[in-house]
PDB file of N, CA and C in Angstrom:
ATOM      1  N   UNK A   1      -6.295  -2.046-105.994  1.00  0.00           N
ATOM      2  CA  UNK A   1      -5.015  -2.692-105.991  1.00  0.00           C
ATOM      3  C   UNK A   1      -5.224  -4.172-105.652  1.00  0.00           C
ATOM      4  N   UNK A   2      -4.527  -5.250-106.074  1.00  0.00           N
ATOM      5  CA  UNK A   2      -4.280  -6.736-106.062  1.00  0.00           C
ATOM      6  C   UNK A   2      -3.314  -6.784-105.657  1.00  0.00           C
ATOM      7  N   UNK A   3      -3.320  -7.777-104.233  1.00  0.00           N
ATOM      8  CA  UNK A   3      -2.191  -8.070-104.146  1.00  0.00           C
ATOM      9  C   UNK A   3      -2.188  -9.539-103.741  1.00  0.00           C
ATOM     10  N   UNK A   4      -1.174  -9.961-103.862  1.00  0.00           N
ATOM     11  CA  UNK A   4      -1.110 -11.789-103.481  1.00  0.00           C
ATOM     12  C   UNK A   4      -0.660 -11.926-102.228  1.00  0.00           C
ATOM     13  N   UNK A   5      -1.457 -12.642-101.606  1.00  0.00           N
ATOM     14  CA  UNK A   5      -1.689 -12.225-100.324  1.00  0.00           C
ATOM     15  C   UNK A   5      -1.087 -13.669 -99.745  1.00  0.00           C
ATOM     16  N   UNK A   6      -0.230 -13.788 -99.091  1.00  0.00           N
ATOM     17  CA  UNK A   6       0.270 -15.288 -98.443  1.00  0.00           C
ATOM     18  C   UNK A   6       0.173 -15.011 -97.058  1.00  0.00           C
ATOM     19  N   UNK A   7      -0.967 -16.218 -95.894  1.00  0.00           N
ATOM     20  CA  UNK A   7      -1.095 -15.904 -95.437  1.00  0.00           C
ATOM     21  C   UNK A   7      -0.588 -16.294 -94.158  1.00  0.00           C
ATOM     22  N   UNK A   8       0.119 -17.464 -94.416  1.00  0.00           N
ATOM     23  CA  UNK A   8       1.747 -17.592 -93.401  1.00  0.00           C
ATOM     24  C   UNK A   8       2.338 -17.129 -93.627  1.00  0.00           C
ATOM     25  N   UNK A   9       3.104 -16.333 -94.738  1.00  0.00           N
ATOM     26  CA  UNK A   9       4.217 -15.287 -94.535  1.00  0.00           C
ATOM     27  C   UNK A   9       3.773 -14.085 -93.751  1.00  0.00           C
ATOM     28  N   UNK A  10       2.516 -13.817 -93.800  1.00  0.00           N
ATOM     29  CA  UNK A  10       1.991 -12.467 -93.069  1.00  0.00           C
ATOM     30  C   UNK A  10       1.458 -12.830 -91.720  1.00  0.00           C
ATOM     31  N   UNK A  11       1.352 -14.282 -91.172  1.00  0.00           N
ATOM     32  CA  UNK A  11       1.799 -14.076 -89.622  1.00  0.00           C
ATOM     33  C   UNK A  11       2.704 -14.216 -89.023  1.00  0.00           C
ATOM     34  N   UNK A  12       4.076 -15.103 -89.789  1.00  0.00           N
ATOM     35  CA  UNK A  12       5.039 -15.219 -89.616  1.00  0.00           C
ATOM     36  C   UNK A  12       6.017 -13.740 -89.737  1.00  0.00           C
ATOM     37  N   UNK A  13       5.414 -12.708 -90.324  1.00  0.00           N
ATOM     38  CA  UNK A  13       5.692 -11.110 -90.222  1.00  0.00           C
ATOM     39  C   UNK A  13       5.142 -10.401 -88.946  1.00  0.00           C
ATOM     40  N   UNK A  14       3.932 -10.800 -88.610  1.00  0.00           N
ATOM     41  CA  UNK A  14       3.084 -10.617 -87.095  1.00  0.00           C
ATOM     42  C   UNK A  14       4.044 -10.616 -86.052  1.00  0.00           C
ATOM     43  N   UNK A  15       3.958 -12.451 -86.287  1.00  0.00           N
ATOM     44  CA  UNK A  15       5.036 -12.721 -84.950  1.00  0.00           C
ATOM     45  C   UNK A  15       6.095 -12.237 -84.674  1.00  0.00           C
ATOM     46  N   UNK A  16       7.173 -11.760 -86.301  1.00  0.00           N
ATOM     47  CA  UNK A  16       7.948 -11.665 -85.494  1.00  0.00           C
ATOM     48  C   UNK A  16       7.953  -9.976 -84.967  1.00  0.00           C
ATOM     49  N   UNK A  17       7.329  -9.090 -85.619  1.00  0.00           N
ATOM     50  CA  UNK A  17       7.066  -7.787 -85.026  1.00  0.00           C
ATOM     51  C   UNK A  17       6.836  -7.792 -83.510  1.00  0.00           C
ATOM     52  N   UNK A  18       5.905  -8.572 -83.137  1.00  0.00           N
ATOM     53  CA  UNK A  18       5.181  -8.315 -81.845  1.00  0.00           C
ATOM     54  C   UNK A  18       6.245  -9.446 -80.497  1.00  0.00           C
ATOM     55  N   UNK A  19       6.993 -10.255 -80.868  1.00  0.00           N
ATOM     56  CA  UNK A  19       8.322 -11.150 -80.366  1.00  0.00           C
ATOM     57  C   UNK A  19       9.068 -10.308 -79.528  1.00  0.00           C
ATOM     58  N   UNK A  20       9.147  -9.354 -79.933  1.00  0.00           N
ATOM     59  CA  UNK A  20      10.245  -8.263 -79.072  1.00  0.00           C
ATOM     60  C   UNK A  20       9.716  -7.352 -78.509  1.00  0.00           C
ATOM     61  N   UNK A  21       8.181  -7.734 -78.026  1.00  0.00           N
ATOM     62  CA  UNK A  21       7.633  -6.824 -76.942  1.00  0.00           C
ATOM     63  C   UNK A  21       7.215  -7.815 -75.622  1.00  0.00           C
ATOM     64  N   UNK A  22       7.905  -9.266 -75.727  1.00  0.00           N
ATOM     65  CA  UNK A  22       7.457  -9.890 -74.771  1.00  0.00           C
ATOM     66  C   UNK A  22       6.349 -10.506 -74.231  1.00  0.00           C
ATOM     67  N   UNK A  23       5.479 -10.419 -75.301  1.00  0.00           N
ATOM     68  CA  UNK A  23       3.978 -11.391 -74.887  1.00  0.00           C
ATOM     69  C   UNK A  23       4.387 -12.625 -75.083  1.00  0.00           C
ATOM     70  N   UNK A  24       3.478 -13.414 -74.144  1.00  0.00           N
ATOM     71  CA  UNK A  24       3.636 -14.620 -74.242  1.00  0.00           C
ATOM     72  C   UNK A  24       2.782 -15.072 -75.347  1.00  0.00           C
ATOM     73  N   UNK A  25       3.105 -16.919 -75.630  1.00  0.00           N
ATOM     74  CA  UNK A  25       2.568 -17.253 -76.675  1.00  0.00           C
ATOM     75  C   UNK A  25       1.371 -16.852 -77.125  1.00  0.00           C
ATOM     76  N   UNK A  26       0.496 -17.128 -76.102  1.00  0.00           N
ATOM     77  CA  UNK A  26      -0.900 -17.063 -76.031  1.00  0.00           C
ATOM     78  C   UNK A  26      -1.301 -15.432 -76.739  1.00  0.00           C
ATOM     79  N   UNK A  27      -0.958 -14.267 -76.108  1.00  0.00           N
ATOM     80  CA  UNK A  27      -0.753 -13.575 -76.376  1.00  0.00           C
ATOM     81  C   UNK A  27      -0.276 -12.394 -78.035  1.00  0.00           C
ATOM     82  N   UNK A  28       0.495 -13.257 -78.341  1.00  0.00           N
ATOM     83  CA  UNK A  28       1.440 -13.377 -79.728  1.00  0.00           C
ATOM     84  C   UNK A  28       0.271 -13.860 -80.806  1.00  0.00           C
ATOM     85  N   UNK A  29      -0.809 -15.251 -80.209  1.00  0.00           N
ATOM     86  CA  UNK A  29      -1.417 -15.838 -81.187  1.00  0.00           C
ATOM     87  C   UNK A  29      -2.509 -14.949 -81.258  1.00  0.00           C
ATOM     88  N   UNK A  30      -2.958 -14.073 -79.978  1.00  0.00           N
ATOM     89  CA  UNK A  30      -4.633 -12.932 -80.191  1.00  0.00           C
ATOM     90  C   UNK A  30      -3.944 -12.140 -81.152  1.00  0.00           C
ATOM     91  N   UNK A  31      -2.835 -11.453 -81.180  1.00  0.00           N
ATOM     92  CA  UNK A  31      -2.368 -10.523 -81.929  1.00  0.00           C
ATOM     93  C   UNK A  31      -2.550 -10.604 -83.180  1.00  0.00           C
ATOM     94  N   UNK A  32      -1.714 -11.644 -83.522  1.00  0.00           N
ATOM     95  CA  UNK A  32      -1.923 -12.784 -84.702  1.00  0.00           C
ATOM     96  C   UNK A  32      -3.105 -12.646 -85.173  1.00  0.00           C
ATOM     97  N   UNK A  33      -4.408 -13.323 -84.784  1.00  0.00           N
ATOM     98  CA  UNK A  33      -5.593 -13.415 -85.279  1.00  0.00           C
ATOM     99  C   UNK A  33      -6.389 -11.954 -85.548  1.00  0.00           C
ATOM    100  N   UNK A  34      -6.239 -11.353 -84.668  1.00  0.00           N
ATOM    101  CA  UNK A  34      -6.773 -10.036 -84.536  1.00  0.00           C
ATOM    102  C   UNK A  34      -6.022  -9.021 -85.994  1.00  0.00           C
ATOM    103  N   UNK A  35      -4.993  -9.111 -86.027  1.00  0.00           N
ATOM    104  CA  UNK A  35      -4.468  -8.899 -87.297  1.00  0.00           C
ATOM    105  C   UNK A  35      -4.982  -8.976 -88.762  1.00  0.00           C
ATOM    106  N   UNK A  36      -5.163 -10.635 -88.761  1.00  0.00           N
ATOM    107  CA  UNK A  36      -5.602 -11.562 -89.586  1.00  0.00           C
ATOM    108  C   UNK A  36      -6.642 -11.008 -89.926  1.00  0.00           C
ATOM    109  N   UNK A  37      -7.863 -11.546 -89.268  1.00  0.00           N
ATOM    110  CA  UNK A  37      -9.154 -10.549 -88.916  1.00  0.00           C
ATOM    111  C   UNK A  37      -9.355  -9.154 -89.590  1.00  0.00           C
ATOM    112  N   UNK A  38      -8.138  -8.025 -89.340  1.00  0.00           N
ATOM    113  CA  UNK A  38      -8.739  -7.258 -89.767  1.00  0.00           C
ATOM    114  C   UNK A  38      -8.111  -7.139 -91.160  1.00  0.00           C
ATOM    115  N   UNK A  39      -7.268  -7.405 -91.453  1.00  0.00           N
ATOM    116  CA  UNK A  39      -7.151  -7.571 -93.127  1.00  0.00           C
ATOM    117  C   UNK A  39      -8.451  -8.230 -93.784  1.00  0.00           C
ATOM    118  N   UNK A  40      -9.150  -9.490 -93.472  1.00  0.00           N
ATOM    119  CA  UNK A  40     -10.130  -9.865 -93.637  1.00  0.00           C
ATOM    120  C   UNK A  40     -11.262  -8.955 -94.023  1.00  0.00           C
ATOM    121  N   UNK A  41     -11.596  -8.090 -93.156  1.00  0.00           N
ATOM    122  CA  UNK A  41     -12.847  -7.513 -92.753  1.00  0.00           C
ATOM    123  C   UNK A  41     -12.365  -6.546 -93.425  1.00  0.00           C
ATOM    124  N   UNK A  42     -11.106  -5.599 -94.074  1.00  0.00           N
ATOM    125  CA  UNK A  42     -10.516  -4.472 -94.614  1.00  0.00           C
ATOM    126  C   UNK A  42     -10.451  -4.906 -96.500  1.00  0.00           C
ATOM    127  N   UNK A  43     -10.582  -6.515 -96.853  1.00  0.00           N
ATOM    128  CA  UNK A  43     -10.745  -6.680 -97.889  1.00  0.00           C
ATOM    129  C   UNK A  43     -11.764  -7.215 -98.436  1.00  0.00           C
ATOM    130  N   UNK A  44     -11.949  -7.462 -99.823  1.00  0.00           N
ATOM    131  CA  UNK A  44     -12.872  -7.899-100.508  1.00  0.00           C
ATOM    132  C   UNK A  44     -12.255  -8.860-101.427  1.00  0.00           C
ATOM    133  N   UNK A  45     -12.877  -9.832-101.890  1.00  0.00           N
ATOM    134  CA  UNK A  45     -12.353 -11.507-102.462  1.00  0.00           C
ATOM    135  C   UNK A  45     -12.490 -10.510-104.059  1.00  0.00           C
ATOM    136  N   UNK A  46     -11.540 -11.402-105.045  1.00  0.00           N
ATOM    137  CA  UNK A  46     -10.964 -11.091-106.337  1.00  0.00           C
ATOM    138  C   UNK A  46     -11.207 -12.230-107.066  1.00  0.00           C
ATOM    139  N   UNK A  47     -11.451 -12.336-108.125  1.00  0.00           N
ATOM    140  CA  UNK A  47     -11.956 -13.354-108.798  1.00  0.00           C
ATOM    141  C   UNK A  47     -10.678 -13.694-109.495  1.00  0.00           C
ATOM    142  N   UNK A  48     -10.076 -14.788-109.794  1.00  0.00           N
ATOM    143  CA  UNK A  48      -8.862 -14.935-110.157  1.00  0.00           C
ATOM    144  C   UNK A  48      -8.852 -14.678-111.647  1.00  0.00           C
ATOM    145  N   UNK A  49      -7.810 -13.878-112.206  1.00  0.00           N
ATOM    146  CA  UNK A  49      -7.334 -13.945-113.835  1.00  0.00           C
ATOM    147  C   UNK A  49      -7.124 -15.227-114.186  1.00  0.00           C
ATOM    148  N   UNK A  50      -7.737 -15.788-115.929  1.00  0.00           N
ATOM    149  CA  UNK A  50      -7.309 -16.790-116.341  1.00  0.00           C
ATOM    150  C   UNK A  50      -6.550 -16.486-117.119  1.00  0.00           C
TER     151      UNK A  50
END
């Protein structure tokens, strides 16, 4: 599967999930990355269609 992957809309989806459990910023941003991260490490790069 391909998908188009934007990758401020998908921490700006992070944040706001994890917002209403009360971590602080700092907090909010490990989540964030750690997230990030594992989409990373869960995908493989796509060679773009011309």
């Amino acid at each position: 599967m391909i998908i188009d992957f934007d990758e401020r809309k998908f921490k700006s989806e992070i944040i706001d999930m994890v917002r209403p459990l009360g971590l602080n910023k700092r907090q909010i941003e490990q989540v964030v990355s750690q997230a990030l991260l594992a989409v990373r490490r869960s995908s493989s790069p796509v060679a773009p269609r011309c």
